[in-house]
C-alpha atoms as a PDB file:
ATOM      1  CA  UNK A   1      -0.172  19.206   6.555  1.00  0.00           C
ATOM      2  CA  UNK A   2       0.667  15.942   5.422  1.00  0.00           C
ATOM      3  CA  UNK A   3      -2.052  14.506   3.292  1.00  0.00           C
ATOM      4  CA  UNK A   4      -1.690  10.525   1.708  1.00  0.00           C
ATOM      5  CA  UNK A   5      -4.459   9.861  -1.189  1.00  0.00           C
ATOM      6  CA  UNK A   6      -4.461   6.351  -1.861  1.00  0.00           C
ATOM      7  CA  UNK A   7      -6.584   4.513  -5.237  1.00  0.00           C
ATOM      8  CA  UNK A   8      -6.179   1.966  -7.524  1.00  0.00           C
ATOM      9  CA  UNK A   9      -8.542  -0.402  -5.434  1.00  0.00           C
ATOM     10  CA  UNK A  10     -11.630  -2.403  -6.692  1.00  0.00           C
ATOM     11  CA  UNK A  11     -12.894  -5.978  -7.750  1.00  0.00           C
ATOM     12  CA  UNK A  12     -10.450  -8.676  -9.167  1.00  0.00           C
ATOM     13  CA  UNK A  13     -11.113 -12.194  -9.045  1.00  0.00           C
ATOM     14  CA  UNK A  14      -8.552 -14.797  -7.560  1.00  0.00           C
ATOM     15  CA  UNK A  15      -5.181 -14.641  -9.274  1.00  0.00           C
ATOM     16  CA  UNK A  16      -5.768 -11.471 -10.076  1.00  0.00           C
ATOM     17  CA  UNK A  17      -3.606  -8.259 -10.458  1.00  0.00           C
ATOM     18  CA  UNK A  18      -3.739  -4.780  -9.153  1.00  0.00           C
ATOM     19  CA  UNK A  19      -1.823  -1.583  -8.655  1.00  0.00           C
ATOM     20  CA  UNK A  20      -2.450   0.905  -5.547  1.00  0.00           C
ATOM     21  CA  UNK A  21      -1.128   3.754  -6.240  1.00  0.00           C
ATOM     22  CA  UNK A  22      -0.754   6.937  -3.219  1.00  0.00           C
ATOM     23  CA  UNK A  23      -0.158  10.120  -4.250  1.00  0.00           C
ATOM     24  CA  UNK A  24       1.744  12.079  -0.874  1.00  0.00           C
ATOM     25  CA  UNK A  25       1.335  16.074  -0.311  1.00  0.00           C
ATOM     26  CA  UNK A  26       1.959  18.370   2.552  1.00  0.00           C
ATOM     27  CA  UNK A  27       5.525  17.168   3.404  1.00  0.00           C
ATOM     28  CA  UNK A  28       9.084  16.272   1.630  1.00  0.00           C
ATOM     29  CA  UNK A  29       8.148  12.946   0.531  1.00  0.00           C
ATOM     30  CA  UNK A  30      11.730  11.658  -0.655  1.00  0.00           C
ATOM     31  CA  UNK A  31      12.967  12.419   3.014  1.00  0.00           C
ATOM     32  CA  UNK A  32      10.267   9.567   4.306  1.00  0.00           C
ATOM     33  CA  UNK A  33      10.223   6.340   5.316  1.00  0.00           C
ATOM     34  CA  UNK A  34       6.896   4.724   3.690  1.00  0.00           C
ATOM     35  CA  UNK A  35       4.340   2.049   4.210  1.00  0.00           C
ATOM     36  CA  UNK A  36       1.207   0.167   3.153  1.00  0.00           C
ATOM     37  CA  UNK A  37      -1.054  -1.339   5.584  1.00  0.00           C
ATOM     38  CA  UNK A  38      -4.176  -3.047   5.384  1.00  0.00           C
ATOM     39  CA  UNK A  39      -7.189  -3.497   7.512  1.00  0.00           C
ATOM     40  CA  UNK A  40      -9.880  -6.248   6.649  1.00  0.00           C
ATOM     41  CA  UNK A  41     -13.539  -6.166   7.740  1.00  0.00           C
ATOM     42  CA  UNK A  42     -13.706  -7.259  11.219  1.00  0.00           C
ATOM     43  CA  UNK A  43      -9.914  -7.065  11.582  1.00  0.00           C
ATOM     44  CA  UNK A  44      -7.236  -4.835  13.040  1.00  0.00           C
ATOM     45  CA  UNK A  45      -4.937  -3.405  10.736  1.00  0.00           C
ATOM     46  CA  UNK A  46      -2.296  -5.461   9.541  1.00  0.00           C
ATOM     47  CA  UNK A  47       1.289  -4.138   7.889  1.00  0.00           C
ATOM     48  CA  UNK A  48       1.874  -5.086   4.394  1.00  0.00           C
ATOM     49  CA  UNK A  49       4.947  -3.389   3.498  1.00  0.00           C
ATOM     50  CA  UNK A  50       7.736  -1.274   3.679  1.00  0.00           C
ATOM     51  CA  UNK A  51      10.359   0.695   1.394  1.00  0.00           C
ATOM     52  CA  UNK A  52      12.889   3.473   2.385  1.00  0.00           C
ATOM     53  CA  UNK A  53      13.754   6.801   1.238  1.00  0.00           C
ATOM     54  CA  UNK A  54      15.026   6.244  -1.978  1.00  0.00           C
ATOM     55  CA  UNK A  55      13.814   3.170  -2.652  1.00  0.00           C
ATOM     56  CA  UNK A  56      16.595   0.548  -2.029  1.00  0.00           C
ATOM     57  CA  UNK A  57      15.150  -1.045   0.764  1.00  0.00           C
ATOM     58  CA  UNK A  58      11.682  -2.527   0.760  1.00  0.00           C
ATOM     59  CA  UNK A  59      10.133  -5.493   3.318  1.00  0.00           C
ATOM     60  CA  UNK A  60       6.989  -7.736   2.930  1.00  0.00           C
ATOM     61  CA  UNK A  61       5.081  -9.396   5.325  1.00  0.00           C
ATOM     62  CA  UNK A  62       5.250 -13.261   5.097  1.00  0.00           C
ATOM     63  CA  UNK A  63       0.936 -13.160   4.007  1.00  0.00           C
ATOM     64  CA  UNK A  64       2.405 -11.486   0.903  1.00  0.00           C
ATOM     65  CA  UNK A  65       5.856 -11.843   0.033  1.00  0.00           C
ATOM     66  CA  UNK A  66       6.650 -13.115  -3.468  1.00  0.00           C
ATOM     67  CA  UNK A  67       3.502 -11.478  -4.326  1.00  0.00           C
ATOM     68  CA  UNK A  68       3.424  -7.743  -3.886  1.00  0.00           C
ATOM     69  CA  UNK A  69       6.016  -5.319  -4.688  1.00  0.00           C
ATOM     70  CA  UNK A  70       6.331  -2.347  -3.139  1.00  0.00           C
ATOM     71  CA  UNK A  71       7.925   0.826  -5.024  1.00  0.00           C
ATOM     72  CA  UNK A  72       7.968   4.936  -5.248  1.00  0.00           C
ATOM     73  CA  UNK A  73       8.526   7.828  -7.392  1.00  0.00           C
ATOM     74  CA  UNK A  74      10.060  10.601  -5.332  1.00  0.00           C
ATOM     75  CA  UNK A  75      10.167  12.842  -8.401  1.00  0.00           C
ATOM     76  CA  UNK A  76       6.092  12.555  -8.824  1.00  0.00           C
ATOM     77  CA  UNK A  77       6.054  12.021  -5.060  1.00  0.00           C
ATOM     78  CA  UNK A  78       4.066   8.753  -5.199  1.00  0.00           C
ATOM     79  CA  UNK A  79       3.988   5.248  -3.446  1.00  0.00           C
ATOM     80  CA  UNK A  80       2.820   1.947  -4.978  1.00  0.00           C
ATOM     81  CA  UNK A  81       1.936  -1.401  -4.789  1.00  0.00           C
ATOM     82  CA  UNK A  82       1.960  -3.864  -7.435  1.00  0.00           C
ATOM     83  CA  UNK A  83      -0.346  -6.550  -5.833  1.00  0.00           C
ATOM     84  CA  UNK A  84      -0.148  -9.989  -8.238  1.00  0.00           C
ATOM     85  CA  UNK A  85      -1.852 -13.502  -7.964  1.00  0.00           C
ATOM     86  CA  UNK A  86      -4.726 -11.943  -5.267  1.00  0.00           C
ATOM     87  CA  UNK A  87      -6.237 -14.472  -3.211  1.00  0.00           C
ATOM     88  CA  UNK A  88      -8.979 -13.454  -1.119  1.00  0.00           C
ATOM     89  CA  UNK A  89      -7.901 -12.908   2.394  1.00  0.00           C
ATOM     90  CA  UNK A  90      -6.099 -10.079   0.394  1.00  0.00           C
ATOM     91  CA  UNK A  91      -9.299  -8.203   0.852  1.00  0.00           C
ATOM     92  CA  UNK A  92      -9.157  -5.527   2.556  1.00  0.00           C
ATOM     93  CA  UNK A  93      -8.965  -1.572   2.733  1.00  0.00           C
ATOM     94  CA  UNK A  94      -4.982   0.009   1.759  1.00  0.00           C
ATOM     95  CA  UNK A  95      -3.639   2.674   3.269  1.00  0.00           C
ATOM     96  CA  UNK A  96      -0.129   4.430   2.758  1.00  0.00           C
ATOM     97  CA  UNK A  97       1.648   6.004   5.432  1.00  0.00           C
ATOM     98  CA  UNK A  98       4.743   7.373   6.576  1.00  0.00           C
ATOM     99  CA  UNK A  99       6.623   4.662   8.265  1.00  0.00           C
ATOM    100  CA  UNK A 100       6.444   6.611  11.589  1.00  0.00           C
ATOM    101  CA  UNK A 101       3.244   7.444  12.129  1.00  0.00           C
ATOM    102  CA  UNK A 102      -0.162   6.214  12.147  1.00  0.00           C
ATOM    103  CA  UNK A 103      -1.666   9.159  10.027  1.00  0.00           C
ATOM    104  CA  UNK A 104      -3.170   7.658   6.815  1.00  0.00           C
ATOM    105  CA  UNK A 105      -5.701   8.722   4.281  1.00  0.00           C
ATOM    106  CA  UNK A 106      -9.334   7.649   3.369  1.00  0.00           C
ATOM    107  CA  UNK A 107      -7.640   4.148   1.564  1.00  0.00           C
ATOM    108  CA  UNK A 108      -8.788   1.989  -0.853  1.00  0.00           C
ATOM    109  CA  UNK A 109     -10.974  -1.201  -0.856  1.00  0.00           C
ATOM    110  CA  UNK A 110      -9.455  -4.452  -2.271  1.00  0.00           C
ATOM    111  CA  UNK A 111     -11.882  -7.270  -3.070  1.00  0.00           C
ATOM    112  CA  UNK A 112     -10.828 -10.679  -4.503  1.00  0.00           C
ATOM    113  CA  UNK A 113     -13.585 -12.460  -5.599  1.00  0.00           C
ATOM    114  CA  UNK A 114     -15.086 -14.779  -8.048  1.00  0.00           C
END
């Protein structure tokens, strides 16, 4: 049973810095595809990123390229996202997911904010 716990989330002010992290259980997580989306209130949810199995590959959205990086551990089986210089249409509830599928866990709320 695949199970995706993400944290890391909470208040930061503009120009701020945070780092989701997504700790993956229930499958082979260095055999997966991975993602991070984002849904903010009133909105549907909206990719953020992408990296491949091993980590060689990774893709941004325009909204946050040259801002957010998106890496994994495979040994620790964990996903992240270093988010830097926040603005606040950055807020928003992140979720990890396998590439593939729409399955995500309960995610964790982003709020940039002065």
């Amino acid at each position: 049973q695949v199970r995706l716990v993400e944290s890391g989330g909470g208040l930061v002010q503009p120009g701020g810095s945070l780092r989701l992290s997504c700790a993956a259980s229930g499958f082979t997580f260095s055999f997966y595809e991975m993602k991070w989306v984002r849904q903010a209130p009133g909105k549907g949810l909206e990719w953020v990123s992408y990296i491949n199995e091993g980590g060689s590959s990774t893709m941004y959205a325009d909204s946050v390229k040259g801002r957010f990086t998106i890496s994994r551990d495979n040994a620790k089986n964990k996903l992240y996202l270093q988010m830097n210089n926040l603005k606040p249409e950055d807020t928003a509830v992140y979720y990890c997911a396998q590439w593939g599928s729409n399955s995500r866990g309960p995610g964790t709320q982003v709020t940039v904010s002065s």
